[in-house]
PDB file of N, CA and C in Angstrom:
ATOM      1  N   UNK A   1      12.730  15.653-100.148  1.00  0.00           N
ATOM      2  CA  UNK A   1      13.195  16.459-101.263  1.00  0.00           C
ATOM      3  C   UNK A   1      12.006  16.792-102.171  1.00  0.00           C
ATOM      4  N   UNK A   2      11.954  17.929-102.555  1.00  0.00           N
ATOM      5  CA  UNK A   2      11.075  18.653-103.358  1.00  0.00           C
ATOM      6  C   UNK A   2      11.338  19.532-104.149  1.00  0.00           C
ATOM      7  N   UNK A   3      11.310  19.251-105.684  1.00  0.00           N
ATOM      8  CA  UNK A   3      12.033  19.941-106.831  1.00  0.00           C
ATOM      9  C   UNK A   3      10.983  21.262-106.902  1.00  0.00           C
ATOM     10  N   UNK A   4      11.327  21.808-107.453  1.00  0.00           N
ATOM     11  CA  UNK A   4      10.413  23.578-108.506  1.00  0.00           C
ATOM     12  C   UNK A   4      10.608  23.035-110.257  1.00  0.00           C
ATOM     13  N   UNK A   5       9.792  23.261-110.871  1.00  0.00           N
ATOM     14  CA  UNK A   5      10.109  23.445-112.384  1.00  0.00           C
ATOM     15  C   UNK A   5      11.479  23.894-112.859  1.00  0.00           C
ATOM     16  N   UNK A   6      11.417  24.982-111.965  1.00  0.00           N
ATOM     17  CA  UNK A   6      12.992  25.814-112.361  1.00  0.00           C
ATOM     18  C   UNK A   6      13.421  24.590-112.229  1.00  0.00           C
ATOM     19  N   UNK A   7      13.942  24.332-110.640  1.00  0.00           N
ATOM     20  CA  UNK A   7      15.357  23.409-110.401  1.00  0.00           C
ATOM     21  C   UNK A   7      15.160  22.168-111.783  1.00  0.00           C
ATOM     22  N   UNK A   8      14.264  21.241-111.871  1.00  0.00           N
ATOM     23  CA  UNK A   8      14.285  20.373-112.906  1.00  0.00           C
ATOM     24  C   UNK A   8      14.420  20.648-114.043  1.00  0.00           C
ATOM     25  N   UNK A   9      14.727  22.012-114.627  1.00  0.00           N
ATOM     26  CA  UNK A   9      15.075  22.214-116.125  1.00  0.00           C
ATOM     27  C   UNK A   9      16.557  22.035-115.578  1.00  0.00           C
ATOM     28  N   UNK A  10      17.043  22.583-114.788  1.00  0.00           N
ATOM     29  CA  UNK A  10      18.653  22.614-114.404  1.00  0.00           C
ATOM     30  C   UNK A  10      19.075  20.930-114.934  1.00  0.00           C
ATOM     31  N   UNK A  11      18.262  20.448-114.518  1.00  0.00           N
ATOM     32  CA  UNK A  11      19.239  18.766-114.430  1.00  0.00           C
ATOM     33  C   UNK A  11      19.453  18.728-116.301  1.00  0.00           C
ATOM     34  N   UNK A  12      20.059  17.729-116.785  1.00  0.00           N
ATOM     35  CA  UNK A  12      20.510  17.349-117.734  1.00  0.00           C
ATOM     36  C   UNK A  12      19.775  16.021-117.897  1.00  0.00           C
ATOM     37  N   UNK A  13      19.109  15.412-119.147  1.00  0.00           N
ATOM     38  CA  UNK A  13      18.181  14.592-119.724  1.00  0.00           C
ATOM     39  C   UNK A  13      18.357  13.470-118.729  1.00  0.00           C
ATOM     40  N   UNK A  14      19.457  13.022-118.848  1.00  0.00           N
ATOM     41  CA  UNK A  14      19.787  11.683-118.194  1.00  0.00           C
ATOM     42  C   UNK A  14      19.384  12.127-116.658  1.00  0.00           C
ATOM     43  N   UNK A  15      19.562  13.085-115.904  1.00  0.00           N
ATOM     44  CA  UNK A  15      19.287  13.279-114.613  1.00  0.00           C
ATOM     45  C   UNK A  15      17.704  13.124-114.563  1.00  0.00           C
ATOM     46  N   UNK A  16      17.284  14.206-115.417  1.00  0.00           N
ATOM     47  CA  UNK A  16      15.832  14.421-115.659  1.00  0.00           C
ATOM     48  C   UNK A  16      14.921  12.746-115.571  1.00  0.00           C
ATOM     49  N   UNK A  17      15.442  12.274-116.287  1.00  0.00           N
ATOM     50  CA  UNK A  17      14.606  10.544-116.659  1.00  0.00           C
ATOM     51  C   UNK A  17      14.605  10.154-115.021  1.00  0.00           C
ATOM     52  N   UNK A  18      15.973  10.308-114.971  1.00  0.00           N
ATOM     53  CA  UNK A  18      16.248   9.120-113.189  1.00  0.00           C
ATOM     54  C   UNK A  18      15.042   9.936-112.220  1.00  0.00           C
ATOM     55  N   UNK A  19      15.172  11.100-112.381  1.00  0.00           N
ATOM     56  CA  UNK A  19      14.301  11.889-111.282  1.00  0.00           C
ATOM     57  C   UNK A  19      12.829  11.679-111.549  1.00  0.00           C
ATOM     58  N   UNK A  20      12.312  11.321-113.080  1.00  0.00           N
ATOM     59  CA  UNK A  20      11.156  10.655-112.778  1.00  0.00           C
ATOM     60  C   UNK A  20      10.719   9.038-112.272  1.00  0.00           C
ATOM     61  N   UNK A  21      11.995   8.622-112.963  1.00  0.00           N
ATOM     62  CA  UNK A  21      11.995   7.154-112.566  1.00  0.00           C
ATOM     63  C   UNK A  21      11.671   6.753-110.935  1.00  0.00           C
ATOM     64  N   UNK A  22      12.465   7.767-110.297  1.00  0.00           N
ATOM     65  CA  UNK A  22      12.173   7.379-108.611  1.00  0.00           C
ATOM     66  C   UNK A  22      10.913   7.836-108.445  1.00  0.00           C
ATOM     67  N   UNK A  23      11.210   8.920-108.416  1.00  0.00           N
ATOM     68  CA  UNK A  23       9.728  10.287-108.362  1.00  0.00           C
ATOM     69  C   UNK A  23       8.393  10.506-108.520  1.00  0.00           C
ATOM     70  N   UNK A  24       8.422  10.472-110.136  1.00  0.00           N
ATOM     71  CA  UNK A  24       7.242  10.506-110.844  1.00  0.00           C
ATOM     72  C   UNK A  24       6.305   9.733-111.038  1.00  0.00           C
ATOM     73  N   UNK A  25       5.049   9.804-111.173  1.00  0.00           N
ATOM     74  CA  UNK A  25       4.258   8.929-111.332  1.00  0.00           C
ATOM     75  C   UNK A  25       3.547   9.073-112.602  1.00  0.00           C
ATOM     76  N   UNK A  26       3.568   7.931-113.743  1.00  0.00           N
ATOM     77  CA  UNK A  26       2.901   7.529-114.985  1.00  0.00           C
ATOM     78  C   UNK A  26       1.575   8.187-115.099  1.00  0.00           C
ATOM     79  N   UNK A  27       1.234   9.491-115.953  1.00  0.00           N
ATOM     80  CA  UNK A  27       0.084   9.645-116.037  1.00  0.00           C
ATOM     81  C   UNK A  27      -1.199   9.291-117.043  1.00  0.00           C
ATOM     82  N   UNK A  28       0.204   9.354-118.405  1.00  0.00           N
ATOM     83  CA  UNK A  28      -0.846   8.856-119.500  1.00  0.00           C
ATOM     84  C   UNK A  28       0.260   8.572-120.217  1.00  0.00           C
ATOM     85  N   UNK A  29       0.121   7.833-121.507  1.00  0.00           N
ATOM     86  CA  UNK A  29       1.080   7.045-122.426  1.00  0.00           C
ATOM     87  C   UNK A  29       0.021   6.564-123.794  1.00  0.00           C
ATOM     88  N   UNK A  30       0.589   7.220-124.871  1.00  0.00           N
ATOM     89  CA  UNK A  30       0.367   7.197-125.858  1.00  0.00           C
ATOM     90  C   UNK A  30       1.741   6.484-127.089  1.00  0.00           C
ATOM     91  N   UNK A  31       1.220   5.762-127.903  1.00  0.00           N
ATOM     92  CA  UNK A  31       2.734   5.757-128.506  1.00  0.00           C
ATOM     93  C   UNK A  31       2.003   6.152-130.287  1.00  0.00           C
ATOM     94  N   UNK A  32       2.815   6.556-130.622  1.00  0.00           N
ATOM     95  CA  UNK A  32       2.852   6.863-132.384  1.00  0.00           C
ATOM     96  C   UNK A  32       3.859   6.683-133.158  1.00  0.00           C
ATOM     97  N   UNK A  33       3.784   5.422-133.926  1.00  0.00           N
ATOM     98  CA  UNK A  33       4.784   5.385-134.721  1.00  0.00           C
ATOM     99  C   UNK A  33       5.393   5.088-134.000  1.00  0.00           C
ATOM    100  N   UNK A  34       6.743   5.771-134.099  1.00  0.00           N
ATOM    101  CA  UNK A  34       7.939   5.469-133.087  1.00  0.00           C
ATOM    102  C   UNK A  34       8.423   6.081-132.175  1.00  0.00           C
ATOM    103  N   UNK A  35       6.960   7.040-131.531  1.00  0.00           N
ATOM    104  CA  UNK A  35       7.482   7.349-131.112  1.00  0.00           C
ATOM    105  C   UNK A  35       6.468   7.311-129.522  1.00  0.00           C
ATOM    106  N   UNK A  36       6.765   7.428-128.459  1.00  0.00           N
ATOM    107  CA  UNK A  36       5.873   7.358-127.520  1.00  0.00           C
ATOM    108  C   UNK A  36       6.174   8.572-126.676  1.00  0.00           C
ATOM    109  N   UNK A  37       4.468   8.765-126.347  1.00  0.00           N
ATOM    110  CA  UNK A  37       4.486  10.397-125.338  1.00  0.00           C
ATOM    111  C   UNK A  37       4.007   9.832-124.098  1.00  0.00           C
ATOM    112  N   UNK A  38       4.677  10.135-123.095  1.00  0.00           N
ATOM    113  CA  UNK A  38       4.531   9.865-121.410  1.00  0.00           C
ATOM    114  C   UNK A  38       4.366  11.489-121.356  1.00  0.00           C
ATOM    115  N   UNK A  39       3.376  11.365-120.061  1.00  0.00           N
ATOM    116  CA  UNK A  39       3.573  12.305-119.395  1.00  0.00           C
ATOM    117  C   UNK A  39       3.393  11.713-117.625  1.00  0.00           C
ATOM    118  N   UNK A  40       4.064  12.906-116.941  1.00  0.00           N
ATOM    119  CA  UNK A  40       3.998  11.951-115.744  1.00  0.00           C
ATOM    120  C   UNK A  40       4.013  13.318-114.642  1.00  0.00           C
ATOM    121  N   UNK A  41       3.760  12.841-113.428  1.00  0.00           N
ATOM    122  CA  UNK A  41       3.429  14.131-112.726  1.00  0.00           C
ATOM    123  C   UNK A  41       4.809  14.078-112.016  1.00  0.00           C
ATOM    124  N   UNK A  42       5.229  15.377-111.703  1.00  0.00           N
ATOM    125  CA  UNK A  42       6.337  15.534-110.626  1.00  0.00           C
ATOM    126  C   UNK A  42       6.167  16.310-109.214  1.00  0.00           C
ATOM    127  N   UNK A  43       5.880  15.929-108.412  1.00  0.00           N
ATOM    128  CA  UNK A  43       5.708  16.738-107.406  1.00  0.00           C
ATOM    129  C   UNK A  43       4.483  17.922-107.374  1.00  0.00           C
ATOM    130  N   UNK A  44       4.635  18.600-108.495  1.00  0.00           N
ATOM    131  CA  UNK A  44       3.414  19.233-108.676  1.00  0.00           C
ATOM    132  C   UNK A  44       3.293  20.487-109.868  1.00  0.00           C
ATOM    133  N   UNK A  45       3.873  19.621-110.550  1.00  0.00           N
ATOM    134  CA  UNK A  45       3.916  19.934-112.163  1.00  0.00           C
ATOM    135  C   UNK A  45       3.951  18.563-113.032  1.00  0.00           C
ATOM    136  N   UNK A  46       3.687  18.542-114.096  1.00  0.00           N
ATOM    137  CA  UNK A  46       3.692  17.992-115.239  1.00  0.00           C
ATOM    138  C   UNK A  46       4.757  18.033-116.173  1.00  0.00           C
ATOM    139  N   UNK A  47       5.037  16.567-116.589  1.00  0.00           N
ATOM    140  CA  UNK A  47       6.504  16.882-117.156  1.00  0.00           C
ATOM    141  C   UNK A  47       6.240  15.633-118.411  1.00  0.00           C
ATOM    142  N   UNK A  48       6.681  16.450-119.402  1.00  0.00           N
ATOM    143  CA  UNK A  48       6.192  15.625-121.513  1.00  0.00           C
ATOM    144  C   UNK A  48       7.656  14.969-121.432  1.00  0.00           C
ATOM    145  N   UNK A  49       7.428  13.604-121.865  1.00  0.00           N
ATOM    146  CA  UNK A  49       8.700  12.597-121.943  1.00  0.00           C
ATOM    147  C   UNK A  49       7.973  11.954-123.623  1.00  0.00           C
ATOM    148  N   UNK A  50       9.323  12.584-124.702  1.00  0.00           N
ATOM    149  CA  UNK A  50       9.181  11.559-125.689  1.00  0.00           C
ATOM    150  C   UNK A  50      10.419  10.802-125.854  1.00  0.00           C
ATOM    151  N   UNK A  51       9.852   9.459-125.843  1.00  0.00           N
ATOM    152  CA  UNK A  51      10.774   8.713-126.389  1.00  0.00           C
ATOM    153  C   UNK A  51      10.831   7.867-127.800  1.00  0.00           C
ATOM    154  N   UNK A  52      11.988   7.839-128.229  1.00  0.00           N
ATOM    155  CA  UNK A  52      11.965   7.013-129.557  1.00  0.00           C
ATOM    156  C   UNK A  52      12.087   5.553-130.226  1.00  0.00           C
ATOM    157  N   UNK A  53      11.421   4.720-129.927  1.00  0.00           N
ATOM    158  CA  UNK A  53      11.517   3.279-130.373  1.00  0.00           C
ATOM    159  C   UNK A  53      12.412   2.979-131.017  1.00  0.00           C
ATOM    160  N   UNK A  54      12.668   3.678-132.399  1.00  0.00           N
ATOM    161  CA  UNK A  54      13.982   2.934-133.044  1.00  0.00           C
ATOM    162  C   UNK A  54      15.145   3.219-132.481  1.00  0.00           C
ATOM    163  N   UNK A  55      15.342   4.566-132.021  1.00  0.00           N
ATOM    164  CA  UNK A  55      16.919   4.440-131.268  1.00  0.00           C
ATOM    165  C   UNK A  55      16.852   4.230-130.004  1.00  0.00           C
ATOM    166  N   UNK A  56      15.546   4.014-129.935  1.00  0.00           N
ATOM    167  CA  UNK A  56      15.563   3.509-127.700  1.00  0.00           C
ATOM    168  C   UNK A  56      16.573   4.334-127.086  1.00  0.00           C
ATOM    169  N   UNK A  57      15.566   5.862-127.286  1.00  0.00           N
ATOM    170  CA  UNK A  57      16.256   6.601-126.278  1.00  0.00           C
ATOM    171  C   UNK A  57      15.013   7.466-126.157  1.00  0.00           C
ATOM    172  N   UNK A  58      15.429   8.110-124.913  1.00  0.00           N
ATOM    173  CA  UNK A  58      14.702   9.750-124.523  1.00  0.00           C
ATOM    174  C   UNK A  58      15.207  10.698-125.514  1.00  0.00           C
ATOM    175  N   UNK A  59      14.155  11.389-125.999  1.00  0.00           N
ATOM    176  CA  UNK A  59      14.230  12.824-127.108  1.00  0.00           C
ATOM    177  C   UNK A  59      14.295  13.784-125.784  1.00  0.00           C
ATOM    178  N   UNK A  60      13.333  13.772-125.201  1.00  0.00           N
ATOM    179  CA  UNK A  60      12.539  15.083-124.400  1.00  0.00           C
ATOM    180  C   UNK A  60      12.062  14.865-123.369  1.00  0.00           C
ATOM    181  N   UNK A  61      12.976  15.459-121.828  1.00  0.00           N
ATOM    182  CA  UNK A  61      11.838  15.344-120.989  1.00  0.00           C
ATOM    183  C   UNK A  61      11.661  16.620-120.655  1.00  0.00           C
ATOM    184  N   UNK A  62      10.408  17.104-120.750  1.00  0.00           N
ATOM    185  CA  UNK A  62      10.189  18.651-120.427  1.00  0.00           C
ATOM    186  C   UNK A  62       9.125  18.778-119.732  1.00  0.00           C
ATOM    187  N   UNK A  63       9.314  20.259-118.721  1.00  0.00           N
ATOM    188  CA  UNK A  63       7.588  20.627-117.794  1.00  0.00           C
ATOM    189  C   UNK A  63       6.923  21.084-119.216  1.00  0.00           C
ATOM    190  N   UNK A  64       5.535  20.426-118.177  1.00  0.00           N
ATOM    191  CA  UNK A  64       4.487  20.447-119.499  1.00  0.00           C
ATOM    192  C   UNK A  64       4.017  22.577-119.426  1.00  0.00           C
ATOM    193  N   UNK A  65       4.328  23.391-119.931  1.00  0.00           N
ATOM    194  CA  UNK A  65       4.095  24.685-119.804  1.00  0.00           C
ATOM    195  C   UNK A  65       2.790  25.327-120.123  1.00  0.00           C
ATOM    196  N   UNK A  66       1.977  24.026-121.330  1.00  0.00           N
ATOM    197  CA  UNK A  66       0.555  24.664-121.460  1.00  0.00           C
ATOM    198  C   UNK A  66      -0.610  23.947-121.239  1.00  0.00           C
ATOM    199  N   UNK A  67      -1.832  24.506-120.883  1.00  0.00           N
ATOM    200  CA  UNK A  67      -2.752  23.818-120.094  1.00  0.00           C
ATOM    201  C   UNK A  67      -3.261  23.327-121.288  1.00  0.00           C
ATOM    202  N   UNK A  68      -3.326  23.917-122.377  1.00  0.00           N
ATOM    203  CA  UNK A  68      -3.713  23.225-124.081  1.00  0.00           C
ATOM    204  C   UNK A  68      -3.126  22.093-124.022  1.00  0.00           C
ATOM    205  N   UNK A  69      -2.025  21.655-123.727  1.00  0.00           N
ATOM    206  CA  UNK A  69      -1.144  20.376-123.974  1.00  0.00           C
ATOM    207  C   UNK A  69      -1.875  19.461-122.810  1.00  0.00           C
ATOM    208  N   UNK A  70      -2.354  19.779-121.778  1.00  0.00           N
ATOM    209  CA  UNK A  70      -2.913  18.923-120.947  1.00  0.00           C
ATOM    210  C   UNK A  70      -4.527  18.242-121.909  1.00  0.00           C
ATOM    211  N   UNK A  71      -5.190  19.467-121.721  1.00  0.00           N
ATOM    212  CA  UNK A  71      -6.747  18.702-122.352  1.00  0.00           C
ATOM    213  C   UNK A  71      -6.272  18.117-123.583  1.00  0.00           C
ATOM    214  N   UNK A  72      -5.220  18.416-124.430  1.00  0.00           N
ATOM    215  CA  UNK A  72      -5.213  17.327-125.365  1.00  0.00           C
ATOM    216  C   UNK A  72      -4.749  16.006-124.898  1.00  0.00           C
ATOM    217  N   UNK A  73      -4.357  15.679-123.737  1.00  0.00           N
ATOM    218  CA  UNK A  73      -4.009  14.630-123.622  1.00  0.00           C
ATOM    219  C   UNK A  73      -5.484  14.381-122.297  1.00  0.00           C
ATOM    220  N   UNK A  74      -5.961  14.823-122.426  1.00  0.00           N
ATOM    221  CA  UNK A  74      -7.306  14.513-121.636  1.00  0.00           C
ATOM    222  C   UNK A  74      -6.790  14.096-120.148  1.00  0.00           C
ATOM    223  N   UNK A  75      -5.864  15.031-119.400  1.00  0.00           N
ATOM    224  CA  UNK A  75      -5.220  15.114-117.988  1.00  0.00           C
ATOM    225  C   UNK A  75      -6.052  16.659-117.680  1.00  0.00           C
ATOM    226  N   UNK A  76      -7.125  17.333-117.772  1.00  0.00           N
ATOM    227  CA  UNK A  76      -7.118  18.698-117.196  1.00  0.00           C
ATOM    228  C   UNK A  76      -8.857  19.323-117.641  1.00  0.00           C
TER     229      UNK A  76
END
């Protein structure tokens, strides 16, 4: 199995997480405050996961869309 960007916006957050959980692989991890930025590769895109410490949940998992967002995280 092999997702597209498209198909992975389709899924819904909770799908989205599980599909990196099997899937994805940890690329970089930053936390601030409360909040922590994963990014992780999917197949062959890049996908921004924030999550929130105090309510211990996922905000956001999204394809990463700009190559600016990569060199700031020093992946590119």
């Amino acid at each position: 199995m092999k997702l597209t960007k498209g198909e992975y916006c389709q899924f819904n957050l909770k799908t989205r997480v599980q599909l990196l959980r099997e899937f994805g692989n940890l690329e970089f991890e930053r936390t601030f405050e409360q909040k922590v930025v994963r990014i992780f590769i999917l197949y062959d895109f890049y996908v921004e996961v924030i999550y929130n410490k105090k309510k211990e949940e996922v905000e956001k998992a999204e394809p990463v869309t700009s190559l600016q967002m990569l060199h700031m995280y020093d992946l590119q």
